[in-house]
N, C-alpha and C. Protein backbone atom coordinates (compact mmCIF):
# COMPACT_ATOMS: atom_id res chain seq x y z
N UNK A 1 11.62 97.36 68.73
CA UNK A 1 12.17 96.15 69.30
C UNK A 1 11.21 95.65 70.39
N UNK A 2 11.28 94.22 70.74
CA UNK A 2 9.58 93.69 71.53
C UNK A 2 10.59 93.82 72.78
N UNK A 3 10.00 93.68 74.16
CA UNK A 3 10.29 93.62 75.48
C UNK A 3 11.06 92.53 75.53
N UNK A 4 10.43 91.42 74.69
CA UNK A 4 11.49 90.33 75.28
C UNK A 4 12.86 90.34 74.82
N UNK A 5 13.24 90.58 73.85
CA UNK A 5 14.63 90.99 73.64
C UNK A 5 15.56 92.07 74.80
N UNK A 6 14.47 92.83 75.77
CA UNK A 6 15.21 93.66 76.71
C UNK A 6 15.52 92.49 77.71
N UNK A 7 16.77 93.42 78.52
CA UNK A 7 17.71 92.47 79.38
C UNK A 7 17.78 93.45 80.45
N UNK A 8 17.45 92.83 81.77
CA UNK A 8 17.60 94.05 82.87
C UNK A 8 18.30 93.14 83.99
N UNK A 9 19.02 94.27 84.74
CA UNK A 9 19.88 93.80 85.90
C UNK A 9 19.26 94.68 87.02
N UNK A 10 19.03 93.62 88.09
CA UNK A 10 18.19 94.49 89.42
C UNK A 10 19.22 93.91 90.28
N UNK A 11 19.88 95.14 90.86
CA UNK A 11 20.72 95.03 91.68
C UNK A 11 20.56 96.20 93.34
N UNK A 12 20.11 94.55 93.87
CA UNK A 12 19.56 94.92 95.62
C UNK A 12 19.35 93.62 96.69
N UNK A 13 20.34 93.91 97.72
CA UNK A 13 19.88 93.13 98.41
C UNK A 13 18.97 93.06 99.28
N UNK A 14 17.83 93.29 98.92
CA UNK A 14 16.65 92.75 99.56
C UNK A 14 15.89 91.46 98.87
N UNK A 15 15.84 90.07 99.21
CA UNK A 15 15.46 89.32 98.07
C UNK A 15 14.35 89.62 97.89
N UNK A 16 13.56 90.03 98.59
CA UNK A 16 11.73 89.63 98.34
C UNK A 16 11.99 90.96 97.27
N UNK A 17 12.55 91.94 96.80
CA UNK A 17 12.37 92.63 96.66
C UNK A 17 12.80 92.01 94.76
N UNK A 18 13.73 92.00 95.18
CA UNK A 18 14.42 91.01 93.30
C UNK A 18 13.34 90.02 93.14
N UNK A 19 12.81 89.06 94.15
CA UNK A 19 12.05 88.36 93.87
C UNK A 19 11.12 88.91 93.19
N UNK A 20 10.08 89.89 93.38
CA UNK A 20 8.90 91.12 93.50
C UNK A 20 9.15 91.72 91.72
N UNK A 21 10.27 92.45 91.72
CA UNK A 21 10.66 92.82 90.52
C UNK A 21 10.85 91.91 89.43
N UNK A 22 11.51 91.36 89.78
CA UNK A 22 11.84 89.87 88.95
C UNK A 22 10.34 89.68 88.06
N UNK A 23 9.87 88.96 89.15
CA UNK A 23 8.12 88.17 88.51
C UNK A 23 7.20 89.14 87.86
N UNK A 24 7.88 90.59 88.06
CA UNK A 24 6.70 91.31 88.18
C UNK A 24 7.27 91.65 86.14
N UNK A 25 9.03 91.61 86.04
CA UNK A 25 9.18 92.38 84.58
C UNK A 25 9.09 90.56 83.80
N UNK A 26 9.93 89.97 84.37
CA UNK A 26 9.39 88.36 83.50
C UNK A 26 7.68 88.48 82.63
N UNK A 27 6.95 88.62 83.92
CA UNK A 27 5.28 88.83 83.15
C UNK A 27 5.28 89.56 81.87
N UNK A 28 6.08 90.37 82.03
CA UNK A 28 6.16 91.49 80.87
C UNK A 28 6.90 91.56 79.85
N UNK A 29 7.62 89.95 79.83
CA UNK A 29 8.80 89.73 78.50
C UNK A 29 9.81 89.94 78.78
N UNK A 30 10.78 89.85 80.10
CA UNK A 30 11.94 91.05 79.90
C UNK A 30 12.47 89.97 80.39
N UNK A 31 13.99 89.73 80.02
CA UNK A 31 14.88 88.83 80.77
C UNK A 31 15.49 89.52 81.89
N UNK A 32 15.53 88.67 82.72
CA UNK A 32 15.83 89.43 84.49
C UNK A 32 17.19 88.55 84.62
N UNK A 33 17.83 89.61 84.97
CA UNK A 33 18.94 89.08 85.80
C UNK A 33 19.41 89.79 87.52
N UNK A 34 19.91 89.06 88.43
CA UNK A 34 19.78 89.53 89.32
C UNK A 34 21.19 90.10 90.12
N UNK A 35 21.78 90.54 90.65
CA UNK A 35 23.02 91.06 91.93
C UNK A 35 22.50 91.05 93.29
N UNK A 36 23.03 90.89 94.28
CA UNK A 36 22.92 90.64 95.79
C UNK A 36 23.44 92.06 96.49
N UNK A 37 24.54 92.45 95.34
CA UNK A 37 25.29 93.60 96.17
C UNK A 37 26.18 94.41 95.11
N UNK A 38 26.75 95.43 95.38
CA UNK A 38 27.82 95.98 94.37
C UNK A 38 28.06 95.25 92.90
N UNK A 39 29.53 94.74 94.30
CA UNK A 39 30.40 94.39 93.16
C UNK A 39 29.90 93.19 92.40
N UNK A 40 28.82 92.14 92.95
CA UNK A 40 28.38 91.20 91.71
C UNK A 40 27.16 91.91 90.94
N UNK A 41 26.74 93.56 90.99
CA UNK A 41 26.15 93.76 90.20
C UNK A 41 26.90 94.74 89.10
N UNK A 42 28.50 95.37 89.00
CA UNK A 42 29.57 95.70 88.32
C UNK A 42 30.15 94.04 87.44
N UNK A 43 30.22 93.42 88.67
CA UNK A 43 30.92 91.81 87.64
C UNK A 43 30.22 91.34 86.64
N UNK A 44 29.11 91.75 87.03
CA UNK A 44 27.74 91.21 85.78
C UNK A 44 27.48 91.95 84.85
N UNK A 45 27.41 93.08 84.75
CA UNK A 45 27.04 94.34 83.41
C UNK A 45 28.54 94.41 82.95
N UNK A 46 29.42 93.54 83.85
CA UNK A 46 30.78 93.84 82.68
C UNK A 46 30.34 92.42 81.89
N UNK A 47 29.85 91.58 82.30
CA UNK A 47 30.06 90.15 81.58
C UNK A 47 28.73 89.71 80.57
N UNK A 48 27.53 90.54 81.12
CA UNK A 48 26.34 90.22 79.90
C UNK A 48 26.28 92.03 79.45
N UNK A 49 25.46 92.06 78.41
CA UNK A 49 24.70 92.82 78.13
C UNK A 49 23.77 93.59 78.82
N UNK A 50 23.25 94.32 79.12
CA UNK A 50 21.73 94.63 79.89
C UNK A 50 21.61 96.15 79.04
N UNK A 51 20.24 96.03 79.07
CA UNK A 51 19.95 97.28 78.81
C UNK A 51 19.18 98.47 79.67
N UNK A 52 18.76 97.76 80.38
CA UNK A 52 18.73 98.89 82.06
C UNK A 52 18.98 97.89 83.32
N UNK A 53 19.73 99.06 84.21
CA UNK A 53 20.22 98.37 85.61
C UNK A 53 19.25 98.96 86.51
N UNK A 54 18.42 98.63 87.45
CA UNK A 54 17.71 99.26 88.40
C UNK A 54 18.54 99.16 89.69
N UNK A 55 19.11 100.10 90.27
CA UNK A 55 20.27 99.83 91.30
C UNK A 55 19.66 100.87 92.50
N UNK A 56 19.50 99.33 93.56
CA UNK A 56 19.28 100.25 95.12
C UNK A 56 20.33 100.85 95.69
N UNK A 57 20.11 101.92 96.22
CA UNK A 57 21.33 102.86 97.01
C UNK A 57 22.20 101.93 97.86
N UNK A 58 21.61 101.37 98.97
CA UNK A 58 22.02 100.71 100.40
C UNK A 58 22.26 99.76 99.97
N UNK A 59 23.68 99.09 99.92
CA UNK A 59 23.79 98.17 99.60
C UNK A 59 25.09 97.51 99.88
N UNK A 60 25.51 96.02 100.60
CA UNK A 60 26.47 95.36 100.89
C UNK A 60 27.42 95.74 100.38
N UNK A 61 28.88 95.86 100.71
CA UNK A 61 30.13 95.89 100.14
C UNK A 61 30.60 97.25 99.41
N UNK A 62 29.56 97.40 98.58
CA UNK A 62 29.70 98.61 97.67
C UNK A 62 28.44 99.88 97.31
N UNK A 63 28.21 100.82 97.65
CA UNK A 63 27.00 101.18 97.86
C UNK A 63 26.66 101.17 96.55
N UNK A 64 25.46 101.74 96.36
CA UNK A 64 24.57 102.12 94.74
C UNK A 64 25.42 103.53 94.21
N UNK A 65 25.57 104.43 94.97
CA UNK A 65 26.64 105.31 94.75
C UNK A 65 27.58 105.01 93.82
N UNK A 66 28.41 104.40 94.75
CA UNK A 66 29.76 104.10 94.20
C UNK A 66 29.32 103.10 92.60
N UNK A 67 28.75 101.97 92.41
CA UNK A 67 28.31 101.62 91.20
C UNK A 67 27.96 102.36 90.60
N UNK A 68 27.09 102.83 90.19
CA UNK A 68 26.90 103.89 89.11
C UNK A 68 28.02 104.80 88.83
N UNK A 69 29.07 105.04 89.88
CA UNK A 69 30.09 106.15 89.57
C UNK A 69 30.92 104.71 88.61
N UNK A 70 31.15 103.91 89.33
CA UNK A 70 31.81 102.70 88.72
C UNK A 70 31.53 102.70 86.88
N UNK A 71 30.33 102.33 86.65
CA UNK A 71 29.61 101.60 85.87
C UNK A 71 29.94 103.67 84.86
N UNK A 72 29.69 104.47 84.95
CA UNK A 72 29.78 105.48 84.35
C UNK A 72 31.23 105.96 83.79
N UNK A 73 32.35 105.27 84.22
CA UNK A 73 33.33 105.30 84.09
C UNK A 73 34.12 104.23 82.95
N UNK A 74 33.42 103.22 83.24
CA UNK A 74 33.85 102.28 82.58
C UNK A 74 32.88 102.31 80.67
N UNK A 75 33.89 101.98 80.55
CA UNK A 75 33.47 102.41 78.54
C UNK A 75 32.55 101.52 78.23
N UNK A 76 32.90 100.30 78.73
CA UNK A 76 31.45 98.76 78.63
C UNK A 76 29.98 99.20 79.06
N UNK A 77 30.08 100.09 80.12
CA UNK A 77 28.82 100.08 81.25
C UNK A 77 28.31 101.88 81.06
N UNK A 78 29.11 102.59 80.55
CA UNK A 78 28.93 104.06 80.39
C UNK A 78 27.41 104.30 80.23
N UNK A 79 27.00 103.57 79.07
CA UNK A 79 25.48 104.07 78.05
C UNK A 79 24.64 103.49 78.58
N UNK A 80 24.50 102.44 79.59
CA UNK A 80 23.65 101.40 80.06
C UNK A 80 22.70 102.52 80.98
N UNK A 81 21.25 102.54 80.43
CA UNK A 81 20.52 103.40 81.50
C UNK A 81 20.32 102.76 83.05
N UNK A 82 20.48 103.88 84.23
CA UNK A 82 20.10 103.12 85.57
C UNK A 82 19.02 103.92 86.08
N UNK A 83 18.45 103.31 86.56
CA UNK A 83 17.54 103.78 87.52
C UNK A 83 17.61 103.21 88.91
N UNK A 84 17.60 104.24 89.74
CA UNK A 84 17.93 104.17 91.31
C UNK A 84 16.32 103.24 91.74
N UNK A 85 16.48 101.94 92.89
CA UNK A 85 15.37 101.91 93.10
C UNK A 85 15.71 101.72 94.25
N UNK A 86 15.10 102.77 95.60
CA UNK A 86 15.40 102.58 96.81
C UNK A 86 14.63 103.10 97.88
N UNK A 87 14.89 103.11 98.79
CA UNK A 87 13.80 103.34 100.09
C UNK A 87 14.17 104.93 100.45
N UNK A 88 15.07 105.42 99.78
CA UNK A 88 15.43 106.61 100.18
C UNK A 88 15.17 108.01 99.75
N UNK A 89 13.76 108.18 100.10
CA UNK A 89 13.00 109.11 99.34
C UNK A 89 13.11 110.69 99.69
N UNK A 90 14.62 111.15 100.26
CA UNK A 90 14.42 112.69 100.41
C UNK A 90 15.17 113.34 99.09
N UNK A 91 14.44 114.61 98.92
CA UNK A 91 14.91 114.74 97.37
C UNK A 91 16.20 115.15 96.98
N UNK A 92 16.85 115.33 98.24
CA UNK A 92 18.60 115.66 97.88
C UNK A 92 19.07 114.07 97.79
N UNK A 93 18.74 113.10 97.71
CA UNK A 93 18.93 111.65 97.25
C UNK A 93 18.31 111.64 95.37
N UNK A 94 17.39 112.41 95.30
CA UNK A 94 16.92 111.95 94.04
C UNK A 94 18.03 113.08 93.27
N UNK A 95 17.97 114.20 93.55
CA UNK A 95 18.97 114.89 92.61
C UNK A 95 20.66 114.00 92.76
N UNK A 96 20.95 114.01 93.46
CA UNK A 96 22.00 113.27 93.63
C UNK A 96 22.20 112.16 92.99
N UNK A 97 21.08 110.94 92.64
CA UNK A 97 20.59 109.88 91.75
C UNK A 97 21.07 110.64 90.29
N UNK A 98 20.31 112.07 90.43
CA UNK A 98 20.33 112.39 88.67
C UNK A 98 21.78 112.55 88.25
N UNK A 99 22.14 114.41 89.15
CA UNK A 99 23.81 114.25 88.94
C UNK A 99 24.38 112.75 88.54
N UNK A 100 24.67 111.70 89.31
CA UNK A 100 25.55 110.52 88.86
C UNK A 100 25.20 109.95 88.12
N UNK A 101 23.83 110.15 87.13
CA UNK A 101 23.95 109.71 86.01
C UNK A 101 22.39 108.93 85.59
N UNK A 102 22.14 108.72 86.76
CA UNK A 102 20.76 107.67 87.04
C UNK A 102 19.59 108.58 85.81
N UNK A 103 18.74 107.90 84.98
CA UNK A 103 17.68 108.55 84.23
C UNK A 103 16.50 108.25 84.92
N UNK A 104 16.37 107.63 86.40
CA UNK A 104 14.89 107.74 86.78
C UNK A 104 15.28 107.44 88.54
N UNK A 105 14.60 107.70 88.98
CA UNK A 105 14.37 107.69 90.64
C UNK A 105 13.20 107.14 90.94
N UNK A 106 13.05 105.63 91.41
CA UNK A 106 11.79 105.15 91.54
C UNK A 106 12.32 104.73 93.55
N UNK A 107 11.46 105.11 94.10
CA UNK A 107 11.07 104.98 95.77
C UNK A 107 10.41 103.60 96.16
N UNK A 108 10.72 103.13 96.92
CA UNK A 108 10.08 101.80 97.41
C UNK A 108 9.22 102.54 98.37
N UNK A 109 8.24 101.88 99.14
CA UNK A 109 7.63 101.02 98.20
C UNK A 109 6.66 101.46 96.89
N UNK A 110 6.85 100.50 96.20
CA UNK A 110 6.42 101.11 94.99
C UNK A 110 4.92 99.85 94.16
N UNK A 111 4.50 100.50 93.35
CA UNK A 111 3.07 99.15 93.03
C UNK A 111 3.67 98.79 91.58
N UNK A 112 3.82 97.62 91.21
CA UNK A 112 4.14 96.83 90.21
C UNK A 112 3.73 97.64 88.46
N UNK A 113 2.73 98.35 88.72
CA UNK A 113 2.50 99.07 87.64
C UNK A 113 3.37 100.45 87.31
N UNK A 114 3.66 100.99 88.65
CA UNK A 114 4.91 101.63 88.66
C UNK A 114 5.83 100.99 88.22
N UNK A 115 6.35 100.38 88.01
CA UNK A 115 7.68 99.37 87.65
C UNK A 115 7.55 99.73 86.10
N UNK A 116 6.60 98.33 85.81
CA UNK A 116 6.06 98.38 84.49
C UNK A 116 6.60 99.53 83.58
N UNK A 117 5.22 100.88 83.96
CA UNK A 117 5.68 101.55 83.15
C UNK A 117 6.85 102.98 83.42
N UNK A 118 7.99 102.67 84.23
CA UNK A 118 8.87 103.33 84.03
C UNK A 118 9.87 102.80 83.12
N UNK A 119 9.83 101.38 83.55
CA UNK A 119 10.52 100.27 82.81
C UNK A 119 10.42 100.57 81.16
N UNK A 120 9.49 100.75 80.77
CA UNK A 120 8.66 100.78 79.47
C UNK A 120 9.49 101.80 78.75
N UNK A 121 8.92 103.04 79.91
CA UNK A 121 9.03 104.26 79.42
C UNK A 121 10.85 104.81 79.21
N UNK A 122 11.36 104.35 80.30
CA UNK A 122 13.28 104.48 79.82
C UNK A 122 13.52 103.52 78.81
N UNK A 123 12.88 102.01 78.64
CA UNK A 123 13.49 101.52 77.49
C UNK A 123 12.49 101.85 76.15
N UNK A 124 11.96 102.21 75.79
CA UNK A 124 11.53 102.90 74.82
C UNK A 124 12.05 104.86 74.34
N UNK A 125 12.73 105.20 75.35
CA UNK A 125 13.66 106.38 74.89
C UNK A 125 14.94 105.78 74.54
N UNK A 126 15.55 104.60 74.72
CA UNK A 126 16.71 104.15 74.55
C UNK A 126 17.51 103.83 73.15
C-alpha cells in the first residue's frame, strides 16, 4: 500500500511542533491530521480513520497517558498503532509508553529523518 493512502493523527499541543511534523510527513505522502489536546485527539480517531496516532505525554485536559489507556479500550481505536512523541526522555517513561500499549517511543527533540523513518517503519509492520 503507497504512503499516501496512510492517515496519521499527531496529537500535541505544541503547534510549532504539529506544524514541524505535519510538513515534515505531508512531504512524504501521508495525510496529516491534527489534535491540540486529549480529548480532541480521542473525538477524532473515534470519527476518521488513522492508521498511526503519534501522541505527546503532556498534554491539556487529558494527558497522553490517559488517551492511549482511552483509545486501547475502546473497540474503534484498540488496533490503531501509537507512538509516544515527547520531551520526556527517562526510561521509566519509555517502558511505561510500552506497557500502555504505545509500539514506539520517539523523544523530542528529534531530526525529521527520525520521524520519517519510524513512521515508515511502524506503518509498514502494520
Amino acid at each position: 500500500m503507497e504512503s499516501k493512502s496512510k492517515h496519521i493523527l499527531i496529537v500535541d499541543d505544541e503547534e510549532d511542533i504539529v506544524s514541524l511534523c505535519k510538513d515534515i510527513l505531508e512531504m512524504e505522502g501521508y495525510e496529516v491530521d491534527f489534535a491540540l489536546n486529549g480529548k480532541d485527539g480521542i473525538k477524532k480517531s473515534l470519527t476518521k480513520h488513522f492508521d498511526l496516532i503519534l501522541l505527546d505525554i503532556m498534554l491539556p485536559e487529558m494527558d497522553g497517558w490517559e488517551v492511549i489507556e482511552v483509545l486501547r479500550l475502546n473497540e474503534k481505536t484498540k488496533d490503531i498503532p501509537v507512538a509516544m512523541l515527547t520531551a520526556k526522555t527517562e526510561f521509566k517513561n519509555k517502558v511505561l509508553g510500552i506497557q500502555q500499549g504505545a509500539i514506539d517511543y520517539i523523544t523530542k527533540p528529534f531530526i525529521p529523518e527520525e520521524i520519517i523513518y519510524r513512521v515508515k517503519r511502524i506503518l509498514e509492520n502494520e
